[in-house]
Structure formats: C-alpha cells, structure tokens
Protein backbone atom coordinates (compact mmCIF):
# COMPACT_ATOMS: atom_id res chain seq x y z
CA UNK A 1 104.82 131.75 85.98
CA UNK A 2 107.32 134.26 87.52
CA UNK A 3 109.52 133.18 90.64
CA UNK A 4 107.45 134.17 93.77
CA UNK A 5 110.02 136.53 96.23
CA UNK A 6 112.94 134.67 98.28
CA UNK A 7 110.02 134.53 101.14
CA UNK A 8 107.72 132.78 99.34
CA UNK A 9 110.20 130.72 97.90
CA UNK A 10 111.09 129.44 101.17
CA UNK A 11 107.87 129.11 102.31
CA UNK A 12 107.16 126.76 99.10
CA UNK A 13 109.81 124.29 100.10
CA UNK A 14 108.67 124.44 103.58
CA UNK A 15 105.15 123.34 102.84
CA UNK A 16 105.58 120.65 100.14
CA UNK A 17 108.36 119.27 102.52
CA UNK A 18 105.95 118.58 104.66
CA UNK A 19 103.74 117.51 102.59
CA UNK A 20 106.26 115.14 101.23
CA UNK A 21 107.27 113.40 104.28
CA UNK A 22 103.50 113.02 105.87
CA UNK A 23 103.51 109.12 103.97
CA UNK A 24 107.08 108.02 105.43
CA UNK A 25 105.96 109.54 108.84
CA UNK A 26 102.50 107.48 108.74
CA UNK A 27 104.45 104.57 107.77
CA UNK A 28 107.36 104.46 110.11
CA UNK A 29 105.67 106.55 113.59
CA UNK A 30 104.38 103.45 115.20
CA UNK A 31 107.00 100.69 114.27
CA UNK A 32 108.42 100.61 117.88
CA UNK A 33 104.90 99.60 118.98
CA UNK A 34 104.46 96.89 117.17
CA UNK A 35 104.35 94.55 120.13
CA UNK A 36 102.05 96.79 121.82
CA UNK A 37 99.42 96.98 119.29
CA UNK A 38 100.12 92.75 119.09
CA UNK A 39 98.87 93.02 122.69
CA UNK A 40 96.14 95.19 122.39
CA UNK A 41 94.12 93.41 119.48
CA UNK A 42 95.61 89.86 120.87
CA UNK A 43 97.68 88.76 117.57
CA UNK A 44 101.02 88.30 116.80
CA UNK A 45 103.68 91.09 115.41
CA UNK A 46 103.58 89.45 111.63
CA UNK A 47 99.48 90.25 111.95
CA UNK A 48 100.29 93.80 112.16
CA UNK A 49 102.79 93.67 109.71
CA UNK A 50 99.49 93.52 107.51
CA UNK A 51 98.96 96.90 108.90
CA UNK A 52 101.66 98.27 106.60
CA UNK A 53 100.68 96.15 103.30
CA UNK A 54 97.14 97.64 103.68
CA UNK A 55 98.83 100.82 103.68
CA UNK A 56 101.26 100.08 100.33
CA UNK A 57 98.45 98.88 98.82
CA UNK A 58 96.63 102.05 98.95
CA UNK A 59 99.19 103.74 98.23
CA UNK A 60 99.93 101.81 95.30
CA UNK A 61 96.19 102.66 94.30
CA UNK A 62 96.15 106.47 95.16
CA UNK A 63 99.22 106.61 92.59
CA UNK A 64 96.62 105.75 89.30
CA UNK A 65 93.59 107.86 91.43
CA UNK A 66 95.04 111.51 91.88
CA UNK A 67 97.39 112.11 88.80
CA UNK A 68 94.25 112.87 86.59
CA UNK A 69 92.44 114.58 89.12
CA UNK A 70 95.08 117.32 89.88
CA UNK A 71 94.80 118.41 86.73
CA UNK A 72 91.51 117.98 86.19
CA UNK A 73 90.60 119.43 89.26
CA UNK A 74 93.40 122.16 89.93
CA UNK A 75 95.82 120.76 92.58
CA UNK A 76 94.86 122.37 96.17
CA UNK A 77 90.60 120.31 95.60
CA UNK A 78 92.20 116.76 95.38
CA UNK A 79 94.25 117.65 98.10
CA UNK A 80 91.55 118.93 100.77
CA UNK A 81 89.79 115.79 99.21
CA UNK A 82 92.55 113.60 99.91
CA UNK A 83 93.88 114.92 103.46
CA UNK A 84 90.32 115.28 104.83
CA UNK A 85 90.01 111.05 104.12
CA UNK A 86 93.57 110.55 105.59
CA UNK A 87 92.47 112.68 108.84
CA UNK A 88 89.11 110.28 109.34
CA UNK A 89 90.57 107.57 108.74
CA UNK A 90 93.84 108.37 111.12
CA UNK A 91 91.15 109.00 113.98
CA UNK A 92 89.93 105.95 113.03
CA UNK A 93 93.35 103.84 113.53
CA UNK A 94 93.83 105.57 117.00
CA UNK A 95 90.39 104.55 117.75
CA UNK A 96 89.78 100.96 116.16
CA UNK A 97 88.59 98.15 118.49
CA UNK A 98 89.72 95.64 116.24
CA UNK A 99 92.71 94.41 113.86
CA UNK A 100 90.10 94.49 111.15
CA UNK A 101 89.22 97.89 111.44
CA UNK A 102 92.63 99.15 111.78
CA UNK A 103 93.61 96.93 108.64
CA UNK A 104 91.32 99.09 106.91
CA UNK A 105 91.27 102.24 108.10
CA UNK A 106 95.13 102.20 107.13
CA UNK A 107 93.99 101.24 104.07
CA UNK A 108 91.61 104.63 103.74
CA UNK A 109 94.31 106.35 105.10
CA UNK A 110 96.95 105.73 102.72
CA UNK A 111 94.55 105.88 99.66
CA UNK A 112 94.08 109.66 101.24
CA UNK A 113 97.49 110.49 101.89
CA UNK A 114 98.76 110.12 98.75
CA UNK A 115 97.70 112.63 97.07
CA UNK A 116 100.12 115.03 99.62
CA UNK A 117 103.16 113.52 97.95
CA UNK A 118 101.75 113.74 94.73
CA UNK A 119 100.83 116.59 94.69
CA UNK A 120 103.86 118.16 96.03
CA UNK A 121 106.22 117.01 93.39
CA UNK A 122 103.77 117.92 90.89
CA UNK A 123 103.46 121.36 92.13
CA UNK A 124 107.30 121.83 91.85
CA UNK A 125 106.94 122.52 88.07
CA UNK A 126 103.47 125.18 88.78
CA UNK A 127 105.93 127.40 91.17
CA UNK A 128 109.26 127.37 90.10
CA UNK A 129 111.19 128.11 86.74
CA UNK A 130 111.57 124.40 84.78
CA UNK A 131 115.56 125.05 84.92
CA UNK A 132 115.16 124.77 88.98
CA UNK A 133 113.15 121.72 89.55
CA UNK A 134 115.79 119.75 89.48
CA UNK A 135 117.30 121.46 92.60
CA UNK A 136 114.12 121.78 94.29
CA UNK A 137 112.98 117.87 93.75
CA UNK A 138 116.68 117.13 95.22
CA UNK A 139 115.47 119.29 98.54
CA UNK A 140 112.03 117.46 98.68
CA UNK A 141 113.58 114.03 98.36
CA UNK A 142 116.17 115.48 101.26
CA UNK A 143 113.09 115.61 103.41
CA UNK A 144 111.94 112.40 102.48
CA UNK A 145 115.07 110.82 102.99
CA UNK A 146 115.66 112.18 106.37
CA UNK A 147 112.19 111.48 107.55
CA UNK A 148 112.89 107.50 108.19
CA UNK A 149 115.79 108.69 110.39
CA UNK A 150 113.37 110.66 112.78
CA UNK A 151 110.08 109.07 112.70
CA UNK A 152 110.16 106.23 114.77
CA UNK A 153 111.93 108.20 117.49
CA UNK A 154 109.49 110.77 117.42
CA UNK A 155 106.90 107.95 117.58
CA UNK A 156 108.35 106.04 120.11
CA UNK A 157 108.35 109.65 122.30
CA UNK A 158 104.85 110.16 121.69
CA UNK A 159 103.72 106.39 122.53
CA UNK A 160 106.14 106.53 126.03
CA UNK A 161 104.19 109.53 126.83
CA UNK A 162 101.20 108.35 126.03
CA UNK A 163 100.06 105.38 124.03
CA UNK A 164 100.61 103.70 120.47
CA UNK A 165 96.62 105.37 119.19
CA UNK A 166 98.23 108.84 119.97
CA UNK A 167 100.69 108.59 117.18
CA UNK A 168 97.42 108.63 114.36
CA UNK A 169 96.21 111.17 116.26
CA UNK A 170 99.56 113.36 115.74
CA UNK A 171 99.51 112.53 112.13
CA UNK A 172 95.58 113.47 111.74
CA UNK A 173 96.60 117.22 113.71
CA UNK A 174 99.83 117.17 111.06
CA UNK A 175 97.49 116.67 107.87
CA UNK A 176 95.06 119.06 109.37
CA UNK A 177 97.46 121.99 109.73
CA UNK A 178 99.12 121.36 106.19
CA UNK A 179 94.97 121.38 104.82
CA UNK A 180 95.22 124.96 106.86
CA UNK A 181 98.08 126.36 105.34
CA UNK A 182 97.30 124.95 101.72
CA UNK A 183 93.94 126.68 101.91
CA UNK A 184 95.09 129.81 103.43
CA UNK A 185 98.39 130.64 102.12
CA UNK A 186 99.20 128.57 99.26
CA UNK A 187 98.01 130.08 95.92
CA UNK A 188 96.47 128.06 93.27
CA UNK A 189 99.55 126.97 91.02
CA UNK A 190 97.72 125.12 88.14
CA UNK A 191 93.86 125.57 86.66
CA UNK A 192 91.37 123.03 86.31
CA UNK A 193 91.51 121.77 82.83
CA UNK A 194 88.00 120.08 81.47
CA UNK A 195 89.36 118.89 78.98
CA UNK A 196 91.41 115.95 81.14
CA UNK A 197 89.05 112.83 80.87
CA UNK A 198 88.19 110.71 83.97
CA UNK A 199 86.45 108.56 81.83
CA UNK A 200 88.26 104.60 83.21
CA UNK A 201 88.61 103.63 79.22
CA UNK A 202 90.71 106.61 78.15
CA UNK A 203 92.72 106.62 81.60
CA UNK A 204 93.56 102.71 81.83
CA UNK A 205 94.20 102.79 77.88
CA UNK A 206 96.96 104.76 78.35
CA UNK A 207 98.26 103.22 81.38
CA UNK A 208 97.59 99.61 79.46
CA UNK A 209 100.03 101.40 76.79
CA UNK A 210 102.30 102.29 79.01
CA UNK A 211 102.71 98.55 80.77
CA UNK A 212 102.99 97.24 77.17
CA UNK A 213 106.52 99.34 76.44
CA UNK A 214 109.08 96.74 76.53
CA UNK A 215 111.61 99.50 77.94
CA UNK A 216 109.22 100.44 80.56
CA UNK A 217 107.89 96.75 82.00
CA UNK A 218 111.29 95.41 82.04
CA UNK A 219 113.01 98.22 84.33
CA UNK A 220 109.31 98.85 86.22
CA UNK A 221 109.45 95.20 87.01
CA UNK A 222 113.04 94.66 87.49
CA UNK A 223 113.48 97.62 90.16
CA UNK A 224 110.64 96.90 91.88
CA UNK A 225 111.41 93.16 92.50
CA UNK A 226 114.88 94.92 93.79
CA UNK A 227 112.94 97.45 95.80
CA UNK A 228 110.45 95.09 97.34
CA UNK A 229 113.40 94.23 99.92
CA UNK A 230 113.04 97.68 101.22
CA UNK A 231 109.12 96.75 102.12
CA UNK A 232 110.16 93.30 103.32
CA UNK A 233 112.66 95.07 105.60
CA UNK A 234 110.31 97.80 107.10
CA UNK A 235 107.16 95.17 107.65
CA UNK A 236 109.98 93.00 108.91
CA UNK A 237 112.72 94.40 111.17
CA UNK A 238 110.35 95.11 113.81
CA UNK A 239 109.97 91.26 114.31
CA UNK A 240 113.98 90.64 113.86
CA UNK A 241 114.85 93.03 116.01
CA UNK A 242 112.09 93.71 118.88
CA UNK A 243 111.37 90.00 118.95
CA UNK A 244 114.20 87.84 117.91
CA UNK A 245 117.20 90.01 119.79
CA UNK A 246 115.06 91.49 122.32
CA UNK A 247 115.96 95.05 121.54
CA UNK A 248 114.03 97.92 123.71
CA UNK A 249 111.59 100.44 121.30
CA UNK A 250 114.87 103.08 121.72
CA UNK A 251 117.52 100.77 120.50
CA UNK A 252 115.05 99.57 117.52
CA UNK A 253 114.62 103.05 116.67
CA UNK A 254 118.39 103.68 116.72
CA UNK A 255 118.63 100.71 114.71
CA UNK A 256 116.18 101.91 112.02
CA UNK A 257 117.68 105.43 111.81
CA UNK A 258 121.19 103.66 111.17
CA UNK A 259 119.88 101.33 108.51
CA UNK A 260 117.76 103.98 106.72
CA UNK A 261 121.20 105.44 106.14
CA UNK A 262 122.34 102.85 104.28
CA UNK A 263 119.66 103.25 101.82
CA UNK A 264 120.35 107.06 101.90
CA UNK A 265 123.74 106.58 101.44
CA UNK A 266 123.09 104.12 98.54
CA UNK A 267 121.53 106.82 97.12
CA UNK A 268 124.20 109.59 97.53
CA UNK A 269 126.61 107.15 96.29
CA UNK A 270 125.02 106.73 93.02
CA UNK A 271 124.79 110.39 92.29
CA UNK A 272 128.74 110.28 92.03
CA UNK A 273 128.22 106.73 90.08
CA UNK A 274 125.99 108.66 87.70
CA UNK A 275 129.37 111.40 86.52
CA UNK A 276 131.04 108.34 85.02
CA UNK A 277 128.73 105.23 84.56
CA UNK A 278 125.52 104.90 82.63
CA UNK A 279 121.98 104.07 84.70
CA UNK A 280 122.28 100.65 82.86
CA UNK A 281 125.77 99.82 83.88
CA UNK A 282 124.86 101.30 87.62
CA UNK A 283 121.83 99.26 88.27
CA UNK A 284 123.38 95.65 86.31
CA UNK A 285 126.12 95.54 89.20
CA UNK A 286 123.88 97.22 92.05
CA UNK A 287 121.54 94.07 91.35
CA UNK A 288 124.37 91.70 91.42
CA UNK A 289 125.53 93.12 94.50
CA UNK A 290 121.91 92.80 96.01
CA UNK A 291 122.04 89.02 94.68
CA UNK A 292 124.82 87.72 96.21
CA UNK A 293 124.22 89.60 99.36
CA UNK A 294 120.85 88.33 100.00
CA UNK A 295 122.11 84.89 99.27
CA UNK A 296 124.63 84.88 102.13
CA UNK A 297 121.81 86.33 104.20
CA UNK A 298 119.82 83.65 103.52
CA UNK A 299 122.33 80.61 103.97
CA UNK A 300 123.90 82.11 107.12
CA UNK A 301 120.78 82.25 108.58
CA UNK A 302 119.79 79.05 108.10
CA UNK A 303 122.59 77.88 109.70
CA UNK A 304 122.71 80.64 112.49
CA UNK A 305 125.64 81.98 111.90
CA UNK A 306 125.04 85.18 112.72
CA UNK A 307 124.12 87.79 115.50
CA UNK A 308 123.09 91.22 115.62
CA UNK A 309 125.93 92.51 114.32
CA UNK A 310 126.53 90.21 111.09
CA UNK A 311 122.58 91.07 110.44
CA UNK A 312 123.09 94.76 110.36
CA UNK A 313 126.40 94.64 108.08
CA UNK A 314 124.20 92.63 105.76
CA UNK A 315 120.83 94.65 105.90
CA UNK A 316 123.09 97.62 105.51
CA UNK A 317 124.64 96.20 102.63
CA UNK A 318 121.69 94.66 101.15
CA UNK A 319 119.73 98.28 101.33
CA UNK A 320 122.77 100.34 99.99
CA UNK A 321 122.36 98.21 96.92
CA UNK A 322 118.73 98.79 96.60
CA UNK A 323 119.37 102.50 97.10
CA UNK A 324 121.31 102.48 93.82
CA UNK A 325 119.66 100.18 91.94
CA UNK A 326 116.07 101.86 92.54
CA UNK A 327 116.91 105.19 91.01
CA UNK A 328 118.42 103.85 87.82
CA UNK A 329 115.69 101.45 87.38
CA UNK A 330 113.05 104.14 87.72
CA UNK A 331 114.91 106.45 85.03
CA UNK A 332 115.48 103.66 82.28
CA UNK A 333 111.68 102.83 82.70
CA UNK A 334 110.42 106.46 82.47
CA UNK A 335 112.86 107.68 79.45
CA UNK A 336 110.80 106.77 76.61
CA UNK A 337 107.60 108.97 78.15
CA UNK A 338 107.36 112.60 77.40
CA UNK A 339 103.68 113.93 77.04
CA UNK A 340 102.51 111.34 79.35
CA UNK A 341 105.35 111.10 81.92
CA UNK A 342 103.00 111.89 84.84
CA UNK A 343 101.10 108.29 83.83
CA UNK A 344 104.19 106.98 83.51
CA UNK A 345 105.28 107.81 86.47
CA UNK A 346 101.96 106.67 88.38
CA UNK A 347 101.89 103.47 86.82
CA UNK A 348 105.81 103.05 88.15
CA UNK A 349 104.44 103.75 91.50
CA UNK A 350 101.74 101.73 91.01
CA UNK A 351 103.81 98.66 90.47
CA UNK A 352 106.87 99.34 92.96
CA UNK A 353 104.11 99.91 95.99
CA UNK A 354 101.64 97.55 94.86
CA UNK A 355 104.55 94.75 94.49
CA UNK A 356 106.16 95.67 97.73
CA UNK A 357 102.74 95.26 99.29
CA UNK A 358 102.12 92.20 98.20
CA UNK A 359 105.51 90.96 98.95
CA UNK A 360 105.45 92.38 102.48
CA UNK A 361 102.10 90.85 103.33
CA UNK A 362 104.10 87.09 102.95
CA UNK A 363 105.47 87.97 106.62
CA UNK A 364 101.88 87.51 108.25
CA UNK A 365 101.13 84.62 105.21
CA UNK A 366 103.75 83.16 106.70
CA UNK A 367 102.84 83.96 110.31
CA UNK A 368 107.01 84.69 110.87
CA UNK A 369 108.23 85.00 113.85
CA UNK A 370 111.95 84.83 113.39
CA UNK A 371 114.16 86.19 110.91
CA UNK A 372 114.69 83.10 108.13
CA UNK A 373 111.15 83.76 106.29
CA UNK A 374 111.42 86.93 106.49
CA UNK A 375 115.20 87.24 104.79
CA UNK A 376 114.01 84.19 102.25
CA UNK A 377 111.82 86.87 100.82
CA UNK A 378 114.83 89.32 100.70
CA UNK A 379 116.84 87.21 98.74
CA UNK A 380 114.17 85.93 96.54
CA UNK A 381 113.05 89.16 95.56
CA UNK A 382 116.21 90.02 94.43
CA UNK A 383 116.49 86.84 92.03
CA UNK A 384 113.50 87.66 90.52
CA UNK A 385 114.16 90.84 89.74
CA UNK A 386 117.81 89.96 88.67
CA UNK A 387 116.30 87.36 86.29
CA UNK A 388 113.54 90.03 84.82
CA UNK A 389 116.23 91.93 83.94
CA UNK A 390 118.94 89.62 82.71
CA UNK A 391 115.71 87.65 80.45
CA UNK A 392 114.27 91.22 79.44
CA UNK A 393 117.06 93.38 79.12
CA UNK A 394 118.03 92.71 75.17
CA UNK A 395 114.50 93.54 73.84
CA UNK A 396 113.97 96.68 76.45
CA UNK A 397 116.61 98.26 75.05
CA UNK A 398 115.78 97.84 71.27
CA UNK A 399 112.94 100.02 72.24
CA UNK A 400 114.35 103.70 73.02
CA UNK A 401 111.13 105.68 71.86
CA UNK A 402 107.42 105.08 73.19
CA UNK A 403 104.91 104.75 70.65
C-alpha cells in the first residue's frame, strides 16, 4: 500500500492513539472513586475491586473474539461492532442501580472495547510500509504508556465536578467520536477475506496448537505469573492507599502517576538492556529481582515495618521489574510463530489478562482491607512464575521452531 501524505500520516497516529489508550483510560478513570462507588452500592472497596476483574476478564476474552473477525470482516465492521457494545454498556455503568449490574456491564464493556486496541496495532501493518512499524508501534505504546499517568487525574476532575457515573459517560462520548472519525475519515486498510473460518473447531485448534508449544506455554505462563502483580497492584492500591494511609483522591492520583513510571521506566530501561543482553538473560534476573523484592514486601509487612514511603520504594521496585521482565517474556513466547503470529499473540493476551483477572479478583475473595493480602498475592505471583520458568525453561528452549 503506498505511504498516505505527511497529513494523513499524522492523522493515522492520532486516531489509533486514541484508540489505543481508550482500555487503560476505562480501566484507570474511576480508581480515585473507589470509596465513593463503595458508598453508593453499600459494599466495601475490595467488592469493587471485582469491578476491574470483570473488566480483565473480558478483555482477556475479546483477545480470542476479534483477531479472526478483522480479517474476516475488514477491520473498521468489528470495530463499529465492538465500540457501539462498549458505548451501551458504559451508559450502563454510569447508570447501574446495583453492584451486580455494574459487575457486568464492565464486563460488556471490556469485551467491546477491545477490539479498539486490537485493531489499532493491527492496522499499523494495513497503513504503513512493514520497515516502519516498528517506529510506529513504539509511538502507540508511548500513548499507552502515558495514559496511566493522566487518567486518574482526569477522572478524579471529572468526578469533583460532578460524580463517579460521569466518568463512563466521558468514556461512552470518547468511543463515540473515535466510531465518528473511523467511519468518516479513516479509509478501509484491509478487505474482508471469506476465506478466514469462524468455524470454533478450526479457530481453537490452532490456538490448542499454539498452548501446546513448549517455547510458547513456558514464557506465556512465566510472564504472566510476573505480570499478574501489575493487576494485583491496580485492583489493589486503591485500598492501600485511599484506605490504609488515608490519602485524599489527588494525592492517590499523584501516587499512581508516580508508580506507573516505574513500570514505564522498567520498560525504557530494558530497551538499553536489549543492545547487550539476550531477552532470556534480561527476563532470568528481572524475575529474580521481582522475587526477592516481593518477599521483603511481604515479611516487612507482616511485621509493619513500613510506612508510606518504604511501600512506594518497594511497589516502585517491584513494578520496574515487571516492566522488564514482561516484554522479554512476551517475545521468547511469540518467536517460534510466523503465519499465525496474530493467534499467537491473542492467545498471549488471552492468558496474561485472563490470569491477572483471576489473580486480581483474590482481593474481594479475600474481602482485604489492608495491605498484607493484597502484597501476599504480589509476592506469590512472582514465585510461581519464577518456578514455571526455572522447571520449564530447559525443554522451552529445545524447541526454537513451531510445528
């Protein structure tokens, strides 16, 4: 396809930017109001934290859903299919009378959502020349990484001003105006091919082959046991922080923001890692780093040892490791795929979200309200996933090649 003009280029980047960022947004807008929305529906904070495992979950699931059907489909159908669900069922969170219903319509509006950050990194290869998608993946994941930094300020603005429901109203009007500009001014970058089955057998076969690649469910499993923290942390630090030290929706929010950079900078650090180490070597010591912090985590705070301070340095540290170790995990496990490296892909989502969902939802199984269950599950995510790789790592590497 031949580069659109400088314009258009811009434009491009603009609009799957946004669509990138509309999941973090949806997930992080209405953390400072966790309290608030306790209050409302009468439950405690770790009851809402089930609010954001609904949400991973169908996340988790929209992964497996939408990879087939945007190229069976062409890419801008599953997306008015998918945005128009997450725009019901935001109304619906801003207008549920009950925990149950906003459970679920988080749910619906995850499984809808999706397909906007899906889609856009799959429509990075239909508009721009395959020797630039690396550079323009590194600007949509720039968006992505700044958008935990800003969204629960800009949510905690919009629920001062008004109330906690007005924040899935925002996010319905956001979705709505990126449906408006996909329809209007984004051409088609990719045509329907028929001959893409959406037959279940033929789809979960190759996903089922997938799972079975000793390369791939090692690292898949591994890095998300390591990245679960990361969910823990989000469903959590509302409770640590808002309840446990007290801390006003502002501070929280400054809190986040400085937190979220440790998982940024995590990230940028492994980049220069990368120029001298191999993804192996990276993610071996990023996991032993994660060990051993979440271990002091865990015995300090049984014994109280520490204050707001000593829990920052270590949830700073504990999420700089998990922003190298996540990267390097996710590239050992998708190596072997070629042909099929968008299933491959999916099914890595699948797991990571899925995982962290099911991890996260402990918090409210658990019914914490203080920080020790919640930073248990830190550090015991991180020795399972230490021991899934130390147990699988022999065999996953005798396997270079998929099948």
């Amino acid at each position: 396809m031949p580069t659109a003009s400088r314009p258009s280029n811009l434009f491009i980047i603009s609009l799957l930017g946004a669509m990138s960022v509309l999941t973090p947004f949806s997930i992080d807008m209405y953390l400072t109001a966790f309290e608030k929305v306790g209050a409302d529906f009468a439950v405690r904070s770790a009851v809402i934290s089930l609010t954001l495992s609904s949400y991973f979950i169908g996340l988790a699931i929209g992964q497996l859903f939408y990879v087939p059907m945007l190229d069976r489909f062409g890419r801008k159908r599953p997306v008015y299919f998918g945005l128009t669900l997450f725009i019901v069922a935001s109304l619906g969170c801003g207008l549920a009378a009950s925990i149950q219903w906003f459970i679920a319509f988080r749910f619906l509006q995850a499984l809808g959502g999706c397909v906007s950050g899906v889609a856009a990194v799959t429509m990075v290869r239909d508009f721009f020349p395959r020797e630039d998608c690396a550079r323009i993946l590194s600007r949509l994941f720039l968006f992505i990484a700044v958008s935990p930094l800003l969204a629960p300020t800009v949510g905690n603005l919009i629920i001062m001003a008004t109330s906690w429901r007005a924040v899935f109203i925002a996010l319905a009007i956001i979705a709505a105006a990126i449906v408006a500009m996909v329809y209007f001014l984004l051409p088609e970058g990719h045509q329907p091919d028929t001959s893409i089955s959406l037959k279940p057998g033929p789809i979960f076969r190759e996903y089922g082959a997938i799972l079975r690649h000793p390369r791939f469910h090692t690292f898949a499993f591994a890095g998300a046991f390591t990245f679960a923290g990361l969910f823990t942390y989000v469903a959590g630090s509302p409770i640590i922080f808002m309840e446990g030290f007290h801390l006003s929706a502002a501070a929280y929010s400054g809190i986040f923001a400085l937190l979220a950079s440790g998982f940024i900078g995590g990230s940028q650090i492994n980049v220069m890692l990368l120029r001298k180490y191999s993804s192996e070597w990276i993610f071996q010591r990023a996991q032993w780093m994660q060990l051993i912090c979440g271990w002091v985590f865990i015995i300090g705070t049984a014994q109280h040892w520490y204050g707001l301070y000593e829990m920052l340095a270590l949830f700073f540290v504990f999420l700089g490791c998990t922003g190298i170790a996540n990267p390097n995990a996710s590239a050992m496990a998708l190596i072997p795929f070629t042909k099929n490296a968008g299933s491959a892909s999916a099914m890595l989502g699948f797991i990571q979200l899925g995982l962290g969902a099911a991890i996260s939802s402990f918090i409210s199984l658990f019914m914490a309200h203080e920080s020790f269950p919640i930073i248990a599950i830190l550090g015991g995510t991180a020795t399972i996933g230490f021991i899934i790789f130390t147990v699988g790592k022999k065999r996953a590497l005798a396997y270079p090649i998929a099948e």
